[in-house]
Protein backbone atom coordinates (compact mmCIF):
# COMPACT_ATOMS: atom_id res chain seq x y z
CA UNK A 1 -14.72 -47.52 67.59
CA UNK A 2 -18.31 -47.52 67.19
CA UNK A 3 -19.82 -49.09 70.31
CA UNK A 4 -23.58 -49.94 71.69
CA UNK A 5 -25.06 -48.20 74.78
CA UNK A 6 -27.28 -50.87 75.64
CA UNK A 7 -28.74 -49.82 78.97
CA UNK A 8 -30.27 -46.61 80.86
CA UNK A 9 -27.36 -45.95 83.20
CA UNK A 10 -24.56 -46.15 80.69
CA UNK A 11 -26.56 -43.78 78.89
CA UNK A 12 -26.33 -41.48 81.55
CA UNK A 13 -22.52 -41.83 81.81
CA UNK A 14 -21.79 -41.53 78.60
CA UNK A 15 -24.33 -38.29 78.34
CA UNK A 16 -22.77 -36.81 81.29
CA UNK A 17 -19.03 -37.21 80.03
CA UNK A 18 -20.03 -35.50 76.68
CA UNK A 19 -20.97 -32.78 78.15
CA UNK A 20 -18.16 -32.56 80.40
CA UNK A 21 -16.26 -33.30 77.76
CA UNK A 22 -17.93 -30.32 75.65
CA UNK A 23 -17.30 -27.69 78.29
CA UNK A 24 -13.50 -28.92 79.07
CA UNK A 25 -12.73 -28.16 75.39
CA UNK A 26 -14.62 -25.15 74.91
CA UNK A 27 -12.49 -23.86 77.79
CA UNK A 28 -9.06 -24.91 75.92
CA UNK A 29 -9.91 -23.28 72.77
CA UNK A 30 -11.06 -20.18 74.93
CA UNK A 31 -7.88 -19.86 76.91
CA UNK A 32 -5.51 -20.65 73.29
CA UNK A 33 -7.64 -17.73 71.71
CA UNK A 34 -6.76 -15.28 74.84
CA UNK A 35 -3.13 -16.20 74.21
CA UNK A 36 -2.96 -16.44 70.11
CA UNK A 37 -4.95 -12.62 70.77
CA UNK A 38 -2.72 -11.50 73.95
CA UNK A 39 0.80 -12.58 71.96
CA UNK A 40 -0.86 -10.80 68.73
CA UNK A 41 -1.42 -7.27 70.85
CA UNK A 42 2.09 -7.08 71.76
């Protein structure tokens, strides 16, 4: 849903959980490439 950030702190929370957010799936996609690449060297 598309929502309204209306005020400086919620800003910050919703900044700070993108970016976490960002990182936690860059680290899934990482780790299924090492296995899609590790089950492919076999």
């Amino acid at each position: 849903s598309d929502t309204a950030v209306s005020t400086t702190q919620m800003r910050r929370i919703v900044l700070l959980h993108s970016i976490v957010s960002f990182f936690f799936n860059t680290v899934i996609v990482a780790a299924a490439v090492n296995l899609a690449v590790s089950l492919g060297s076999r």
